[in-house]
Protein backbone atom coordinates (compact mmCIF):
# COMPACT_ATOMS: atom_id res chain seq x y z
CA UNK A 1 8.25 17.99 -4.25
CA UNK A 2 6.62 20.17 -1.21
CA UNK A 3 4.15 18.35 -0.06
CA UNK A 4 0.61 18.85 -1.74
CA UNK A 5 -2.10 20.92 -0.40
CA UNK A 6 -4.11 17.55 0.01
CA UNK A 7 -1.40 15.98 2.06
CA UNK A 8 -1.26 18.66 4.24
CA UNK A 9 -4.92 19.02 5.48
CA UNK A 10 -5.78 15.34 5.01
CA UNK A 11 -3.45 13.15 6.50
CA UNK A 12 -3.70 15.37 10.00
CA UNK A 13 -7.57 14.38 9.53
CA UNK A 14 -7.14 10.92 8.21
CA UNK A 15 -4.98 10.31 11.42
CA UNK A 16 -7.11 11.84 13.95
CA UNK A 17 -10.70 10.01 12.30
CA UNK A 18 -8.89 6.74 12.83
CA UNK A 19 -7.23 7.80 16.32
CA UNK A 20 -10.65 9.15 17.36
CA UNK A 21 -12.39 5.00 16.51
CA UNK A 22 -9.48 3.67 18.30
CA UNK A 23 -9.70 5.48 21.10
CA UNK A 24 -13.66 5.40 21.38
CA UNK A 25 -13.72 1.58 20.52
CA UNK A 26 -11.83 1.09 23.62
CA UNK A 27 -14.39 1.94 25.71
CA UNK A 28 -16.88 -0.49 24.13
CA UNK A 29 -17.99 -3.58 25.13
CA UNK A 30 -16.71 -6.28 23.48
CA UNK A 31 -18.41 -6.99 20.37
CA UNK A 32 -19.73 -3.82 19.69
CA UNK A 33 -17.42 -2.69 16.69
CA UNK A 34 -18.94 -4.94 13.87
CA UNK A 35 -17.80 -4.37 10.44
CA UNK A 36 -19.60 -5.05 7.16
CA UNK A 37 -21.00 -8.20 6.24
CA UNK A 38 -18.22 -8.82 3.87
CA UNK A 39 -15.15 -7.81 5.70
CA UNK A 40 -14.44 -10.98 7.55
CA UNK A 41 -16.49 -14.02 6.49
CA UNK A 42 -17.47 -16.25 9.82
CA UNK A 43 -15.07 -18.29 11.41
CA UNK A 44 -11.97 -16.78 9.71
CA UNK A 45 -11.76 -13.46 11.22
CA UNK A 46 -10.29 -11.69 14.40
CA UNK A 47 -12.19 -11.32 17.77
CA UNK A 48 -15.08 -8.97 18.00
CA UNK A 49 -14.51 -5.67 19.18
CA UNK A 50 -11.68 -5.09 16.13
CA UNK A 51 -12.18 -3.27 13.51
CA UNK A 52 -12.13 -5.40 10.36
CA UNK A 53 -10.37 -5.36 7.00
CA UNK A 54 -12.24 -7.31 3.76
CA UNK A 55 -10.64 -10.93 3.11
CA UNK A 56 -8.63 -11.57 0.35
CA UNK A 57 -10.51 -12.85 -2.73
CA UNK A 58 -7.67 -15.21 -4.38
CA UNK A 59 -7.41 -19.01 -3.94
CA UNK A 60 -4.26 -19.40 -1.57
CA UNK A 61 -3.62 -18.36 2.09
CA UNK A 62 -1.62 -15.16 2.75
CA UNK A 63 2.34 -15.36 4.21
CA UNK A 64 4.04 -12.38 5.23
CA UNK A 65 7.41 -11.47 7.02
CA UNK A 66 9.27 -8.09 8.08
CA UNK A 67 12.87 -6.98 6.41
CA UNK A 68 15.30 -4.92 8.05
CA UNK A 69 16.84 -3.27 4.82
CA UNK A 70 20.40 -1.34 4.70
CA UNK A 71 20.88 0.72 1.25
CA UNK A 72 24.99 1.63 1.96
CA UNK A 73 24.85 3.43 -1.16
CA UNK A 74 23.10 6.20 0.29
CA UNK A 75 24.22 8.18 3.32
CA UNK A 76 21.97 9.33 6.14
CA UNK A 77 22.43 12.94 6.75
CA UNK A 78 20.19 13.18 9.17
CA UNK A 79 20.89 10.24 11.52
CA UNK A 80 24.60 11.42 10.72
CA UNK A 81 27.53 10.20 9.74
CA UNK A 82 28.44 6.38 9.62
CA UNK A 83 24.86 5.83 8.91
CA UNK A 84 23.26 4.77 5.93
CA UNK A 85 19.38 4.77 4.40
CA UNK A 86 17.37 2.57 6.48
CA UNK A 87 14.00 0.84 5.55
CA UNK A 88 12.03 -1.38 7.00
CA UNK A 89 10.13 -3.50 3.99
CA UNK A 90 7.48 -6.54 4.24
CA UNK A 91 7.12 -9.21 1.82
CA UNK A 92 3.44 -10.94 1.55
CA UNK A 93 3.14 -13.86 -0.77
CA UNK A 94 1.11 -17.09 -1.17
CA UNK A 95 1.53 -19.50 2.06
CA UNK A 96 1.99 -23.61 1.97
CA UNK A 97 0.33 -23.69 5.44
CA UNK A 98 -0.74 -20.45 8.13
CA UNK A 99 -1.61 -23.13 11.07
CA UNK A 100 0.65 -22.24 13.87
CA UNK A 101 1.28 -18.53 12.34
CA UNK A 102 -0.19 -15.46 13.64
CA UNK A 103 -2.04 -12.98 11.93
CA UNK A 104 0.08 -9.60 11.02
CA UNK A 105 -1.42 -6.08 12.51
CA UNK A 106 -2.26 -3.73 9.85
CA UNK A 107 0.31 -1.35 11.75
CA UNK A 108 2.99 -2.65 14.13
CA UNK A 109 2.24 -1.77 17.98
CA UNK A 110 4.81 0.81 18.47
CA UNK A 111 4.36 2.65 15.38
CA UNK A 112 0.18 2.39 15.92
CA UNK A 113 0.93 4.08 19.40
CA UNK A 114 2.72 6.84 17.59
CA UNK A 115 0.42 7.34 15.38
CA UNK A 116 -2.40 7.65 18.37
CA UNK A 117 -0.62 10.26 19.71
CA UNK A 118 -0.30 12.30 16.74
CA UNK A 119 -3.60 12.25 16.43
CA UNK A 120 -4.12 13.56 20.13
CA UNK A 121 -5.25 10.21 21.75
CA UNK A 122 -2.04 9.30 23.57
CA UNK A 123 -1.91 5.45 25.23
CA UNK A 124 -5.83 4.58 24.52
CA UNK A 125 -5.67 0.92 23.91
CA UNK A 126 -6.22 -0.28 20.10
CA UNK A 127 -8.81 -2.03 18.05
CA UNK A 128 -6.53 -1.68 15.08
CA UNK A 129 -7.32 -4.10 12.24
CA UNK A 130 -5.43 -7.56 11.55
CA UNK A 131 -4.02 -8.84 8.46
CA UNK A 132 -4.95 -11.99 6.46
CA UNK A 133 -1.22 -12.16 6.39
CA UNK A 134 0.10 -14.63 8.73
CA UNK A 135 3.81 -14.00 10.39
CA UNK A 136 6.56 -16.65 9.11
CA UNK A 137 4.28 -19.20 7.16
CA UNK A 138 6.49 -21.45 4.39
CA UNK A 139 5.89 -19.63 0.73
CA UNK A 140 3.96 -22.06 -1.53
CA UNK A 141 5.63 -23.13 -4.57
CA UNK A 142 2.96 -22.26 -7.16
CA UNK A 143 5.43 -24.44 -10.38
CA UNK A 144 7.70 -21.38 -11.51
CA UNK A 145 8.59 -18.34 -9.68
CA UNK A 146 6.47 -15.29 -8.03
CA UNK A 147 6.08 -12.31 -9.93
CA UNK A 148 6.53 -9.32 -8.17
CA UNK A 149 4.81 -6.06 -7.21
CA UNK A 150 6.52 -3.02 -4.52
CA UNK A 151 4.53 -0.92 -3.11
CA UNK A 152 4.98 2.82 -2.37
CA UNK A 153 2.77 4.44 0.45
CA UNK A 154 1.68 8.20 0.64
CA UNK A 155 2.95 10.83 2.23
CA UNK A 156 3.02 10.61 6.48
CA UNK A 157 1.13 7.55 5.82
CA UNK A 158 2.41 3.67 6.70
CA UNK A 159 3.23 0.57 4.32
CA UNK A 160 -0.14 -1.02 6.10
CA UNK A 161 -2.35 1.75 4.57
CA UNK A 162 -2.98 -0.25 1.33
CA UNK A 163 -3.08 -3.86 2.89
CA UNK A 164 -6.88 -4.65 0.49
CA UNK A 165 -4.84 -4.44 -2.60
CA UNK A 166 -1.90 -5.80 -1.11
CA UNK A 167 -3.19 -9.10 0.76
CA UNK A 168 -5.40 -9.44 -2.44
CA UNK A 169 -2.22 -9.76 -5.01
CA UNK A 170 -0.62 -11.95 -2.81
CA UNK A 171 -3.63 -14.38 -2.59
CA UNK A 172 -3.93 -14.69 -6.16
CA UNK A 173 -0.02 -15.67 -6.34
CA UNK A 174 2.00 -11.93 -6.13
CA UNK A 175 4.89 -11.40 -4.42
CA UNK A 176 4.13 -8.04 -3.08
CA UNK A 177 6.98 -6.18 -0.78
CA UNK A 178 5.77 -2.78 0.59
CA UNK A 179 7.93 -0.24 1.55
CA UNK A 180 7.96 1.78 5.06
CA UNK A 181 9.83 5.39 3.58
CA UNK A 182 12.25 6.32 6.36
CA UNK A 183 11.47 10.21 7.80
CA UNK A 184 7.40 10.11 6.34
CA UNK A 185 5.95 7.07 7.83
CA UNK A 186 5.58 4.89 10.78
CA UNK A 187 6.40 2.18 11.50
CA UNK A 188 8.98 0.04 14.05
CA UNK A 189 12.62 -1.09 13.70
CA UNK A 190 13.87 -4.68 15.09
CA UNK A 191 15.71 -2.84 18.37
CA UNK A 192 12.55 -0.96 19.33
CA UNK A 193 12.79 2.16 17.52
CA UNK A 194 9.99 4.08 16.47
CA UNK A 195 10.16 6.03 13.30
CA UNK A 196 7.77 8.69 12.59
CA UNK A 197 7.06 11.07 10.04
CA UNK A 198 9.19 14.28 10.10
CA UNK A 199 9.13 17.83 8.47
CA UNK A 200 11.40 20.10 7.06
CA UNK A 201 13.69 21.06 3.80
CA UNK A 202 16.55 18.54 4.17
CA UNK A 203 14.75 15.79 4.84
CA UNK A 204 15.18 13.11 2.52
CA UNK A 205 10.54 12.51 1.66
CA UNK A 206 10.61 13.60 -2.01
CA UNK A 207 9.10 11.41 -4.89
CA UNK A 208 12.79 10.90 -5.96
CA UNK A 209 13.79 9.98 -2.27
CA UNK A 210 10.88 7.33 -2.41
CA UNK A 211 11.81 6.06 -5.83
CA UNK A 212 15.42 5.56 -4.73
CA UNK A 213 13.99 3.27 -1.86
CA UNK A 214 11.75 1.27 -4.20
CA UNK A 215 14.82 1.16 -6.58
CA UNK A 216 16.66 -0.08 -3.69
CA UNK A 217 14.02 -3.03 -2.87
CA UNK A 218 14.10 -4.36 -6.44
CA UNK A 219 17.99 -5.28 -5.81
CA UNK A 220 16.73 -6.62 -2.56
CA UNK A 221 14.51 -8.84 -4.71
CA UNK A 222 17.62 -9.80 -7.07
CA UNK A 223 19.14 -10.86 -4.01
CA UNK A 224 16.57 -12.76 -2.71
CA UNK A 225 15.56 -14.55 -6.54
CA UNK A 226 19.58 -15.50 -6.17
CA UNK A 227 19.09 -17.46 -2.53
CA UNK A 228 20.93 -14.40 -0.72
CA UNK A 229 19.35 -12.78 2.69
CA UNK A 230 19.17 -8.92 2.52
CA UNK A 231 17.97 -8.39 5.79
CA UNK A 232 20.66 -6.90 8.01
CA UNK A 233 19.80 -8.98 11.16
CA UNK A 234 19.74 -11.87 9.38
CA UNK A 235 16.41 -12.92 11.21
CA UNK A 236 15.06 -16.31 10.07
CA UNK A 237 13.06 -16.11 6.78
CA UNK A 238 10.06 -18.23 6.07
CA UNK A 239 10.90 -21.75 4.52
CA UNK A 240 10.81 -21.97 0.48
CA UNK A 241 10.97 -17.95 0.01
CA UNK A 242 14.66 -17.69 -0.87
CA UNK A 243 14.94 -18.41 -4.56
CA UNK A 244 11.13 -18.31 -5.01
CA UNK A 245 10.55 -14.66 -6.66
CA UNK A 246 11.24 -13.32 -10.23
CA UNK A 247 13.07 -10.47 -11.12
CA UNK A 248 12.31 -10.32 -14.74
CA UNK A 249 8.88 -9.92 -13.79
CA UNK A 250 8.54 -6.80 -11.39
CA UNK A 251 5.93 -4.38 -11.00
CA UNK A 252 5.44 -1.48 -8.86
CA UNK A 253 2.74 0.95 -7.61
CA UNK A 254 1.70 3.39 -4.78
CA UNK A 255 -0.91 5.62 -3.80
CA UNK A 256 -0.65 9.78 -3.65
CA UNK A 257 2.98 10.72 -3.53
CA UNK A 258 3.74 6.59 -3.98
CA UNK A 259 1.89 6.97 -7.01
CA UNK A 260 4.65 9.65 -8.09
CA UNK A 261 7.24 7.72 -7.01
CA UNK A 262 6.45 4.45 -8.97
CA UNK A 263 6.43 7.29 -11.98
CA UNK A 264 9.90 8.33 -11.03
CA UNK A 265 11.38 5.15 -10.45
CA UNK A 266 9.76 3.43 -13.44
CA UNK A 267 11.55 6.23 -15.88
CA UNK A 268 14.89 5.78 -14.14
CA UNK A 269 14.38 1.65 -13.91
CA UNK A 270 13.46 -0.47 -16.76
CA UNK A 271 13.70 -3.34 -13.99
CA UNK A 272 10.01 -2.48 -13.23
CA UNK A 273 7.76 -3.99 -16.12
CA UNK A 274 4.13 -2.02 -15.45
CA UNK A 275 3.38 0.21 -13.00
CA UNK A 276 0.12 1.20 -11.28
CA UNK A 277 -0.62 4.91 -9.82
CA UNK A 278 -3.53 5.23 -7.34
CA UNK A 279 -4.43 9.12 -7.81
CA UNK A 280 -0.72 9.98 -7.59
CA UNK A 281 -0.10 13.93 -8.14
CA UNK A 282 2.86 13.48 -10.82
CA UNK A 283 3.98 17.22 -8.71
CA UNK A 284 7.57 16.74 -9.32
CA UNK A 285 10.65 19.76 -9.18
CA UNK A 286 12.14 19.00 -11.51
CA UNK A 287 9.39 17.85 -13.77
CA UNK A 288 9.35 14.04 -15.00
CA UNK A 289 10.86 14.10 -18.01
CA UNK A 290 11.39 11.32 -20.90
CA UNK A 291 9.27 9.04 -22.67
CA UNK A 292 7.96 5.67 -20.97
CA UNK A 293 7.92 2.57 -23.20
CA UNK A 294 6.05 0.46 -20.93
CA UNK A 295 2.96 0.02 -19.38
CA UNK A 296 1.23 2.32 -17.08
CA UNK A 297 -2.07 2.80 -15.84
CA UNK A 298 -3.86 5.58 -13.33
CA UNK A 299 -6.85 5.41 -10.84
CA UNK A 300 -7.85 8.84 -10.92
CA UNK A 301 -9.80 10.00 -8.07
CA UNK A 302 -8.84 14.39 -7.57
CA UNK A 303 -5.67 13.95 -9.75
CA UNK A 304 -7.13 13.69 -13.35
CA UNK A 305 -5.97 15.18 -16.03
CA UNK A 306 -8.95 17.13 -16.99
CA UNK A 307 -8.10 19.19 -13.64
CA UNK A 308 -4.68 18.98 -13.04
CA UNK A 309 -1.72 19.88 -15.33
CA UNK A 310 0.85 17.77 -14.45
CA UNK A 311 -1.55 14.43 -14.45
CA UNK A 312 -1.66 15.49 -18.15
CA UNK A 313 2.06 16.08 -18.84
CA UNK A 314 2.73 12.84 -17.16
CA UNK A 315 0.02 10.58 -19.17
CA UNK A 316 1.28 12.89 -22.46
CA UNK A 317 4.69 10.63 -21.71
CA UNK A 318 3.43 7.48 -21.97
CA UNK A 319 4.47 5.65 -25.21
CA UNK A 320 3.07 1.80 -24.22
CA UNK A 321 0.09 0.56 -23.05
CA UNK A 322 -1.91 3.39 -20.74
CA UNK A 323 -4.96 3.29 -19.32
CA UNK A 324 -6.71 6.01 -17.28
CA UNK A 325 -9.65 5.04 -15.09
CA UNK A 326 -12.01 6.55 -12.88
CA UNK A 327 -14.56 5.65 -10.07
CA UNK A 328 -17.31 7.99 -9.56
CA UNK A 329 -17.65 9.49 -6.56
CA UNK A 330 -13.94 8.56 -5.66
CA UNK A 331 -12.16 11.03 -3.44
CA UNK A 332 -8.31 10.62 -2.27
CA UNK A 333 -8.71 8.06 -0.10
CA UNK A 334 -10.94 6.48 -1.99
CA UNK A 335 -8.19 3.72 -3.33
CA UNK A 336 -6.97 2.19 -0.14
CA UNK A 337 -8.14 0.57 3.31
CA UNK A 338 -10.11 3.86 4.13
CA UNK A 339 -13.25 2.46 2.46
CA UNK A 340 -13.17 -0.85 4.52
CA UNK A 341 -12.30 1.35 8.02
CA UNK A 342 -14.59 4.48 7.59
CA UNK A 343 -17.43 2.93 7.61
CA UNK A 344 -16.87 1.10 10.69
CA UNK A 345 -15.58 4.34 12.37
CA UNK A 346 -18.85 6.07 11.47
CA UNK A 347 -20.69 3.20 13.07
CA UNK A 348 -18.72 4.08 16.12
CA UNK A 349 -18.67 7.33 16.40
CA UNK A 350 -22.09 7.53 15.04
CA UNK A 351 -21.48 9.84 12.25
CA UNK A 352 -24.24 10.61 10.05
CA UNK A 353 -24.18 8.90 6.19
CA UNK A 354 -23.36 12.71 5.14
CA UNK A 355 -20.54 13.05 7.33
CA UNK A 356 -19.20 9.55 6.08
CA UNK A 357 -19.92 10.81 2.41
CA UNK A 358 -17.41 13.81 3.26
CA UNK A 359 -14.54 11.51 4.68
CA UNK A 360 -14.55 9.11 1.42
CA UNK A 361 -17.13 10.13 -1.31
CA UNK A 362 -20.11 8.91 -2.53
CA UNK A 363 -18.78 5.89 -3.94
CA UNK A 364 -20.18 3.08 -2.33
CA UNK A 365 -18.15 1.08 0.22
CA UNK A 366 -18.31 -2.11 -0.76
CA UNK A 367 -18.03 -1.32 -4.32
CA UNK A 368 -14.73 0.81 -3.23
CA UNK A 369 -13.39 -2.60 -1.89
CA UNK A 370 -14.27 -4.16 -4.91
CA UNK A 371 -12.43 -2.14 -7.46
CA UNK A 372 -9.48 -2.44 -5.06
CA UNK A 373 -9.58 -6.30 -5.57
CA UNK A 374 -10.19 -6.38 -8.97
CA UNK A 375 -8.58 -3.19 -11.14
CA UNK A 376 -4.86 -3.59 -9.81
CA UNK A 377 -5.31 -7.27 -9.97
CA UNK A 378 -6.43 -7.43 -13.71
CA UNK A 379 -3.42 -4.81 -14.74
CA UNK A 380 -1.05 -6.57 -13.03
CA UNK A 381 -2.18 -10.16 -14.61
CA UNK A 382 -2.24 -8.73 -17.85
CA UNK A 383 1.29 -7.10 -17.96
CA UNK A 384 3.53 -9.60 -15.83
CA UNK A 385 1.62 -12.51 -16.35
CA UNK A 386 0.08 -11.97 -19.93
CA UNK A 387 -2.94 -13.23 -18.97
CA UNK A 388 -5.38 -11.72 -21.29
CA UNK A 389 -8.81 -10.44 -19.85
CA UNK A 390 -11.09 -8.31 -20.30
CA UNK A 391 -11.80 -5.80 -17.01
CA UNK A 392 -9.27 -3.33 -18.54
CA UNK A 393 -11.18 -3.36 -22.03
CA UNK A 394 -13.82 -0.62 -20.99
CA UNK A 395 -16.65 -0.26 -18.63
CA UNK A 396 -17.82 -3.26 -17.02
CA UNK A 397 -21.39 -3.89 -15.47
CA UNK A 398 -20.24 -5.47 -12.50
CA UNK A 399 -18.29 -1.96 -11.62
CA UNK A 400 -20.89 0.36 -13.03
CA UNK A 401 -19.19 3.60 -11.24
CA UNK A 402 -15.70 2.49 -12.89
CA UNK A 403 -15.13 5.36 -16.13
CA UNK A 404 -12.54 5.07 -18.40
CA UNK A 405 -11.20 8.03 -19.22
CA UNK A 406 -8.91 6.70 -22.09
């Protein structure tokens, strides 16, 4: 798929917005960057000065560790031969105990300072968010095994852009492994590498490309349900996770060209149970084609089907459950960490409420979080836990901008 016109002008913008708060935070004194009342609740959050992402609404602590993932099934043109596709994945899950564990960063340091430079600010130091994920903590056994949810990120975005949803899962007993897509992200490799995104015909950032890696990280998952280590270094993994997760209960889901992917790898993969698109495209050469038996729901935001064509080809393919949903006043970036982070960055660079409005909508902020929490939370309950409620049933008046569309 070339990349859509709203990847092309937005991510530039997305990148530089964030760079621009970065850098100007830098020069503050401590404690001026405050986020919103309920990003951080007191006593449990990072230093001021930080920006600050929204804690996790489920009963149990967060865990999280890195993977260093090998798929020797596919060759890697581009780093030539010998080499093979190469991903770096992270797992979050429910922790036994965080005491003693640091807190993740929403984007590793190296791959942060690449993206600062992208965005034109070179070395300024960062007040990048942290994580309610904490590095290494033992998984909690929560009586039978995690289900589990991957993750696909958006085009020249990172696996850290979606960290609301994916801390929240994870606190409410999810498995969740995100995926860093070689060639179109950022991110850092365990010798010191820095990937960035890259451009051109041959290079391996289609939908199908990122529903081969998610594809890929469900055997991972096998192998991990089975006691076996996938990660290529072999680096230490945190105490109870081997043999903890699933595999008859996988789901998947991404945001913008993620969203496609989880599509794509959904109709190729009946491994993956539901899957979840956050305003995904569906732009695919060649087109998806093929019925899909089980469930599937969409966030619409500028992807519905009332405006775009291939939304409606892909939800005409869905023979299970479907549900289509829409916030009002939702934009692209409505359905990620962009709501928690723009408003702080406004604060900072003391944009005016219009010029906020025209980064993320009109949908309020807090309800933005909100939805994040809740929506993929309730789909994901329903159709790998079958635990029945009632969010997904129609409109509800504790969302009141939340429209179903069918």
């Amino acid at each position: 798929m070339a990349v859509p016109p709203f990847t092309a002008h937005r991510s530039p913008t997305r990148r530089r917005v964030l760079g621009a708060a970065l850098a100007t935070g830098a020069a503050l004194p401590l404690g001026a960057v405050v986020g919103p009342a309920w990003a951080v609740p007191e006593g449990r959050g990072p230093a001021p000065g930080r920006l600050t992402l929204p804690e996790p609404t489920g009963p149990y602590p967060v865990g999280t560790v890195p993977l260093h993932l090998v798929d020797r099934s596919r060759p890697d043109g581009i780093a030539g031969p010998g080499h093979f596709r190469e991903l770096m994945a992270t797992v979050w899950y429910p922790a036994r105990n965080v005491e003693g564990h640091p807190r993740a960063p929403w984007i590793p340091a190296g791959a942060l300072e690449a993206f600062l430079t992208d965005a034109g600010f070179g070395e300024m130091a960062p007040l990048a968010p942290v994580t309610a994920g904490h590095v290494g903590a033992p998984l909690m056994r929560l009586g039978r095994r995690l289900p589990v949810v991957v993750f696909s990120h958006g085009a020249h975005s990172h696996q850290g852009d979606h960290t609301v949803v994916v801390q929240e899962l994870a606190s409410h007993g999810y498995a969740v492994v995100t995926v860093a897509h070689q060639y179109d992200t950022y991110t850092v490799f365990p010798d010191g590498r820095i990937a960035t995104p890259l451009q051109g015909p041959d290079t391996p950032t289609l939908p199908g490309d990122f529903a081969a890696d998610v594809r890929f990280v469900l055997d991972c998952v096998e192998q991990i349900a089975a006691g076996h280590h996938p990660d290529v270094d072999r680096r230490e993994l945190p105490a109870g996770l081997l043999g903890s997760l699933d595999p008859r209960r996988m789901g998947a889901f991404g945001w913008s060209k993620g969203g496609t992917a989880t599509a794509c790898a959904m109709l190729a993969d009946t491994r993956i149970r539901a899957g979840l698109s956050l305003d995904g495209p569906m732009q695919m050469r060649p087109p998806l084609a093929g019925a899909l038996d089980r469930p599937f729901m969409m966030m619409s935001a500028e992807f519905t089907r009332a405006t775009d064509p291939e939304a409606a080809a892909f939800w005409s393919l869905l023979r299970g459950w479907r549900r289509d949903i829409r916030a009002e006043g939702a934009v692209h970036v409505s359905y990620g960490d962009n709501e928690a982070l723009y408003p702080q960055v406004a604060g900072i660079l003391g944009w005016s409420a219009q010029q906020l409005q025209e980064a993320i909508g009109t949908l309020d902020p807090g309800q933005a979080v909100r939805i994040q929490q809740a929506y993929p939370l309730a789909f994901f309950d329903a159709h790998l836990r079958h635990r029945r409620g009632h969010l997904l049933d129609g409109p509800s008046p504790a969302f009141p901008a939340v429209e179903f569309l069918s």
